[in-house]
C-alpha atoms as a PDB file:
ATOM      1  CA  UNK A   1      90.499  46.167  20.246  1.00  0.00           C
ATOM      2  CA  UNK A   2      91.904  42.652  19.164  1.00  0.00           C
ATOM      3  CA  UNK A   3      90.205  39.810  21.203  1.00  0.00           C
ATOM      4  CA  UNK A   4      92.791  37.508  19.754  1.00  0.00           C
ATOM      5  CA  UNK A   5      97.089  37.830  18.406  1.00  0.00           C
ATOM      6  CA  UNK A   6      98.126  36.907  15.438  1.00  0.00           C
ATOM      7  CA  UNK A   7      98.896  33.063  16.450  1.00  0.00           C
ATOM      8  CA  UNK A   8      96.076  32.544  18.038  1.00  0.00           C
ATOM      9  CA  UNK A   9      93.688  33.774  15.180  1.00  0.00           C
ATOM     10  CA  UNK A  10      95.761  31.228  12.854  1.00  0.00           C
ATOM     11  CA  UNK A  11      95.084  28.813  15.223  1.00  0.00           C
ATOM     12  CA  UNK A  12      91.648  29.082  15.425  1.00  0.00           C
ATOM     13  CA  UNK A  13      91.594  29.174  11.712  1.00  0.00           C
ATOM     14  CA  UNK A  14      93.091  26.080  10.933  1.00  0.00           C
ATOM     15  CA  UNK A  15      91.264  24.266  13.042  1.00  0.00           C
ATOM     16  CA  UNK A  16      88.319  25.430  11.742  1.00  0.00           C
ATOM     17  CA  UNK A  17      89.707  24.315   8.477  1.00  0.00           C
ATOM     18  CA  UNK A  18      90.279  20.589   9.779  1.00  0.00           C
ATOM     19  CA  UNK A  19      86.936  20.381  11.535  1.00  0.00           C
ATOM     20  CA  UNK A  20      85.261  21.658   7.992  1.00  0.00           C
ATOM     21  CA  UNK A  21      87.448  18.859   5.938  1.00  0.00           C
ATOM     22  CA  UNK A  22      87.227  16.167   8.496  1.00  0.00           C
ATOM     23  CA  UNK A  23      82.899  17.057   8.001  1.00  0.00           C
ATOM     24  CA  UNK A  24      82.934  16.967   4.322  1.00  0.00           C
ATOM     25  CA  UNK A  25      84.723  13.477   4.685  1.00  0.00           C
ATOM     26  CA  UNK A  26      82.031  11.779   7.239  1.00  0.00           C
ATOM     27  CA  UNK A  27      79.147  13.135   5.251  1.00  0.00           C
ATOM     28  CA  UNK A  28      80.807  11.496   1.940  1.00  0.00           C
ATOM     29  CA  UNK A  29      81.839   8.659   3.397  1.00  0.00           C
ATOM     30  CA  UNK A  30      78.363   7.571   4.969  1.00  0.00           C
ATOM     31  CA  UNK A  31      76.610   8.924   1.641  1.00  0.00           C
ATOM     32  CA  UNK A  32      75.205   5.157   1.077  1.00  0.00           C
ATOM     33  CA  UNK A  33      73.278   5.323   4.377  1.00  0.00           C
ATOM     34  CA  UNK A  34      71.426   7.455   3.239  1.00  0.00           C
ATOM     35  CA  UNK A  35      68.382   6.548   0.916  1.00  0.00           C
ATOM     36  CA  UNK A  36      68.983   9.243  -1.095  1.00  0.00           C
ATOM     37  CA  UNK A  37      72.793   9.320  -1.104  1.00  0.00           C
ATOM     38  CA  UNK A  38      73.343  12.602  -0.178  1.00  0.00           C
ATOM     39  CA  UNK A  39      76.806  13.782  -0.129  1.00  0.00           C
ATOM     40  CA  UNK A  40      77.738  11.110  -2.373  1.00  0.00           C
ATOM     41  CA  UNK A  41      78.839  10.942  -6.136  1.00  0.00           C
ATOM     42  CA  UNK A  42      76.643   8.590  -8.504  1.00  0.00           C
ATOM     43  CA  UNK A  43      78.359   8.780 -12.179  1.00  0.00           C
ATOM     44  CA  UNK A  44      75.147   7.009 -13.571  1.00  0.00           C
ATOM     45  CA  UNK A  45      72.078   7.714 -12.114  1.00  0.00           C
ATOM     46  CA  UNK A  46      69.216   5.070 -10.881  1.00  0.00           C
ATOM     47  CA  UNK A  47      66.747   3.973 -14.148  1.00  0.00           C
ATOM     48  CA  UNK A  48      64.197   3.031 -11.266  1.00  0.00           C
ATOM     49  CA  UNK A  49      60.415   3.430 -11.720  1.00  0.00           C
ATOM     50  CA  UNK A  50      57.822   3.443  -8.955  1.00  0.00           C
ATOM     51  CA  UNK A  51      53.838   3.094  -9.240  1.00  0.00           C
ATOM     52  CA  UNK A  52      51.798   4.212  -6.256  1.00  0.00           C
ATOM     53  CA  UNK A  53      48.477   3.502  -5.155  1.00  0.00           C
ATOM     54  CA  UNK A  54      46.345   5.172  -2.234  1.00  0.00           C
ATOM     55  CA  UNK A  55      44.260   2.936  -0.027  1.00  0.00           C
ATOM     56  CA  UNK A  56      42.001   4.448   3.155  1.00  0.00           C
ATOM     57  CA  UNK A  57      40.294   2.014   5.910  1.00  0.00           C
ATOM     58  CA  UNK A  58      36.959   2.993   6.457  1.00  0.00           C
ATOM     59  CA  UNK A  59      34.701   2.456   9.541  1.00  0.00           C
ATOM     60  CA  UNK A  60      33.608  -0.986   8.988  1.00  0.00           C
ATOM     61  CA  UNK A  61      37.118  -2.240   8.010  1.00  0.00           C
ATOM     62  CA  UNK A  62      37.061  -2.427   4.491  1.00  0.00           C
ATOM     63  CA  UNK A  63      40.032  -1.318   2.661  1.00  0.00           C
ATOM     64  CA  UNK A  64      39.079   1.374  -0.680  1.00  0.00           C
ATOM     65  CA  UNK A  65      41.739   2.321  -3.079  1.00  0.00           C
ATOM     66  CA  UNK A  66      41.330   6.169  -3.394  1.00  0.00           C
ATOM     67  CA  UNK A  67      41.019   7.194  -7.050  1.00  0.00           C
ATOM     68  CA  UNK A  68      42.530  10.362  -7.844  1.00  0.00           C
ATOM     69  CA  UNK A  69      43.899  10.942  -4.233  1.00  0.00           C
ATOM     70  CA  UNK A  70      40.604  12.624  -3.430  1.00  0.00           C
ATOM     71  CA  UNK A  71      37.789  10.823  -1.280  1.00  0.00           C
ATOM     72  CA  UNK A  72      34.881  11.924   0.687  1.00  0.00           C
ATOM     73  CA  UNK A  73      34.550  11.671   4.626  1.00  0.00           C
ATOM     74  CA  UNK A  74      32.116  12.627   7.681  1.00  0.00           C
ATOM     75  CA  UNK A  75      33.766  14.646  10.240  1.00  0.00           C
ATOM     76  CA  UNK A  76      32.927  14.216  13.643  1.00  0.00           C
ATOM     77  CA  UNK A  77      29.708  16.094  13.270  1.00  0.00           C
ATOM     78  CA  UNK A  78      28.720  14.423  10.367  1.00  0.00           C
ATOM     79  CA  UNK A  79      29.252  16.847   7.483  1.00  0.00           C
ATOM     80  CA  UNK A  80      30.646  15.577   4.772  1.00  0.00           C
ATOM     81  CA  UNK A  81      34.054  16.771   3.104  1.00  0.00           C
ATOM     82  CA  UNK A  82      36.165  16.586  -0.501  1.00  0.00           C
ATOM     83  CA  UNK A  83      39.695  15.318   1.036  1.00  0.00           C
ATOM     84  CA  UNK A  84      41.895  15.868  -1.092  1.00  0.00           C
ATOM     85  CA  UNK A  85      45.841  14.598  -1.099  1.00  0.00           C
ATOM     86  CA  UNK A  86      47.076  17.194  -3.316  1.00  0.00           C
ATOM     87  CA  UNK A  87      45.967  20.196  -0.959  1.00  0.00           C
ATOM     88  CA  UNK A  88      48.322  18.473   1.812  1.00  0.00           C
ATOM     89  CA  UNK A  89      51.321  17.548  -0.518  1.00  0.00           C
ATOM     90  CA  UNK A  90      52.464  20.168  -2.569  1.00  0.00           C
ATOM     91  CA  UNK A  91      55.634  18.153  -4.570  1.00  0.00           C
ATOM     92  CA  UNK A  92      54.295  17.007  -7.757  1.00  0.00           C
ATOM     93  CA  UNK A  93      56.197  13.967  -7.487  1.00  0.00           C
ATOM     94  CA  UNK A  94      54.279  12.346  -4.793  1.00  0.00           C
ATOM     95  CA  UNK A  95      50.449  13.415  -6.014  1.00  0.00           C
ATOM     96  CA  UNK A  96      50.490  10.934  -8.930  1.00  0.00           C
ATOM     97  CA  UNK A  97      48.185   7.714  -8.374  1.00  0.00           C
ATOM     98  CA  UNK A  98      48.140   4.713 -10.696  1.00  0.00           C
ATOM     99  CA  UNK A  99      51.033   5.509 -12.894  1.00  0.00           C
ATOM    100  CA  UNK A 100      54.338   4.731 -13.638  1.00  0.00           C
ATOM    101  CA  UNK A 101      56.912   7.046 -13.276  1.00  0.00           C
ATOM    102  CA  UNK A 102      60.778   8.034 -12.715  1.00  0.00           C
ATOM    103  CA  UNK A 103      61.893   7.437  -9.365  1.00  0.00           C
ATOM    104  CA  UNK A 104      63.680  10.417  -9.097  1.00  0.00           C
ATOM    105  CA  UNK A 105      66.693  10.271  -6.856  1.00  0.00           C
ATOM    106  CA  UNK A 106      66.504   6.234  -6.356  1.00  0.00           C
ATOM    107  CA  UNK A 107      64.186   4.064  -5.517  1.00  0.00           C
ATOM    108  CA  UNK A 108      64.784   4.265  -1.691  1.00  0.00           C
ATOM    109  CA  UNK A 109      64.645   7.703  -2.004  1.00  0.00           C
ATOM    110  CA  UNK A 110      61.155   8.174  -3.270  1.00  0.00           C
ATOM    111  CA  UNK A 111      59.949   5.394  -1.175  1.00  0.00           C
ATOM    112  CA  UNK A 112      61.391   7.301   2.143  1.00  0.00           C
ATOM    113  CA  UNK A 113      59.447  10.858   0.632  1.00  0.00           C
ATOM    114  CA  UNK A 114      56.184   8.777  -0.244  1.00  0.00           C
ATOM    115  CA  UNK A 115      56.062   7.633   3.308  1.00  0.00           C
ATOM    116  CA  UNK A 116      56.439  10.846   4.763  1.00  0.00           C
ATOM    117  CA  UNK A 117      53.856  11.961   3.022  1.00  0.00           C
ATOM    118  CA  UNK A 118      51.395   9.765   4.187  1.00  0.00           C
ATOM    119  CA  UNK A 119      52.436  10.393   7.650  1.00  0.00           C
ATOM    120  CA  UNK A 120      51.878  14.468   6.976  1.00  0.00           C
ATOM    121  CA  UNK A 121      48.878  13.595   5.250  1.00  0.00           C
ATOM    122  CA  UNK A 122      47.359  10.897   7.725  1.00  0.00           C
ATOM    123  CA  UNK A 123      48.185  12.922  10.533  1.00  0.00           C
ATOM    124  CA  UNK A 124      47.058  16.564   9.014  1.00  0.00           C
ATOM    125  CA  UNK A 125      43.440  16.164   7.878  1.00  0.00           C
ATOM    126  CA  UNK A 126      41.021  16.990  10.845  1.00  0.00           C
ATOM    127  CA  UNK A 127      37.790  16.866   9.093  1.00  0.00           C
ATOM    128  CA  UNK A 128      38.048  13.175   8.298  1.00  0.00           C
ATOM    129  CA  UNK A 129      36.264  11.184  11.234  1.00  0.00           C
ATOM    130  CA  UNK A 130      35.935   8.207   8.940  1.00  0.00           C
ATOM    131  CA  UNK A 131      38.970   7.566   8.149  1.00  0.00           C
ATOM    132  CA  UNK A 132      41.110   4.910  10.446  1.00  0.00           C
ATOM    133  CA  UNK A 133      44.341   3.967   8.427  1.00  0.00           C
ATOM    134  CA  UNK A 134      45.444   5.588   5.056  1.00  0.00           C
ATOM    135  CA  UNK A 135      48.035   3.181   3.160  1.00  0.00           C
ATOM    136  CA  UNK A 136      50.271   3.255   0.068  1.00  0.00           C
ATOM    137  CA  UNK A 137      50.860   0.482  -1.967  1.00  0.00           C
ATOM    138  CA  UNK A 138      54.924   1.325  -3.587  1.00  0.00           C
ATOM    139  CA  UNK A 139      55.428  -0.928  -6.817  1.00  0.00           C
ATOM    140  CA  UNK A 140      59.000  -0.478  -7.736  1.00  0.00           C
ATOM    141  CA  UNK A 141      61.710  -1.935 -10.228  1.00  0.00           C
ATOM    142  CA  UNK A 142      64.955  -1.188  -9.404  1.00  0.00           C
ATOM    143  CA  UNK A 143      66.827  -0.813 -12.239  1.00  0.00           C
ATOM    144  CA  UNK A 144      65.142  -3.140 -14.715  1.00  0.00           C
ATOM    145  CA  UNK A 145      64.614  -5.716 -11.964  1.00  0.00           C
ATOM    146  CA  UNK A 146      61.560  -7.670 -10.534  1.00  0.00           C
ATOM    147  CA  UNK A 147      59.123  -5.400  -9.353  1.00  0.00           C
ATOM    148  CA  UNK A 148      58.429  -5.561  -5.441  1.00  0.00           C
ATOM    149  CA  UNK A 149      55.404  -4.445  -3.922  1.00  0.00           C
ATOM    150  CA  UNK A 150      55.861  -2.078  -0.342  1.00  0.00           C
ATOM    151  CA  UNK A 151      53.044  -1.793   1.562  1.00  0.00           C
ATOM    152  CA  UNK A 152      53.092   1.631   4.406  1.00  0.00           C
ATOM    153  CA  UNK A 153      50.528   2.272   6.482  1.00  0.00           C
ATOM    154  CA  UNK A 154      49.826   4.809   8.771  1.00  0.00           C
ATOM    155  CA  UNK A 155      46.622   4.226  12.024  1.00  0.00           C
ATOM    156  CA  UNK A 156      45.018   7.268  12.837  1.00  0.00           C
END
């Protein structure tokens, strides 16, 4: 049995067709809204470096840069525990401390995935008690420019 006639079918079709253009369009078109420009053509891609650098807040207030991305914590009945970044975030990319390195798909980009890391990992390690605010210090030069420093921290 035919649920639709010839016409109709063609109809639906081409509309279907123009809704599918008319998409492609508004994603390419709003491609720089992105941070990572998805959708959008780059002939030339970004020569951008970033440098990152792990800081945790401990009980008393002090802020410790975390070497390695591993650091040791109480949970809340006082056993201590290896926490370790790498066992959260599994994208090599963004579990390498204290160098410099590519910012692979622009500096925004890897700024935006950096910070959602911390958020997973801030949010996703149970056994740390200690632990009140985990931070990331972002150096990047965009393109041969000035470095800035971005500071993102996440209270747990």
């Amino acid at each position: 049995m035919r649920y639709f006639s010839g016409r109709m079918w063609d109809g639906a079709k081409a509309t279907f067709a123009a809704a599918w253009v008319a998409l492609q369009g508004v994603l390419i078109a709003t491609a720089g809204d992105r941070p990572d420009a998805a959708f959008g053509f780059r002939m030339f891609s970004e020569s951008s470096t970033i440098e990152v650098h792990l800081f945790r807040e401990t009980p008393d207030g002090a802020r410790v840069e975390v070497d390695g991305g591993e650091w040791v914590a109480k949970d809340r009945d006082g056993a201590s525990h290896r926490i370790s970044w790498s066992s959260q975030v599994k994208e090599p990319n963004l579990t390498v401390f204290g160098v410099t390195m590519h910012a692979s798909y622009g500096a925004a980009a890897q700024v935006q995935r950096w910070s959602a890391a911390l958020d997973y990992v801030a949010h996703h390690i149970p056994e740390d008690a200690e632990t009140r605010a985990l931070e990331l210090e972002l150096s990047v030069r965009h393109n041969g420019h000035p470095k800035t420093v971005t500071r993102v921290q996440v209270r747990r």
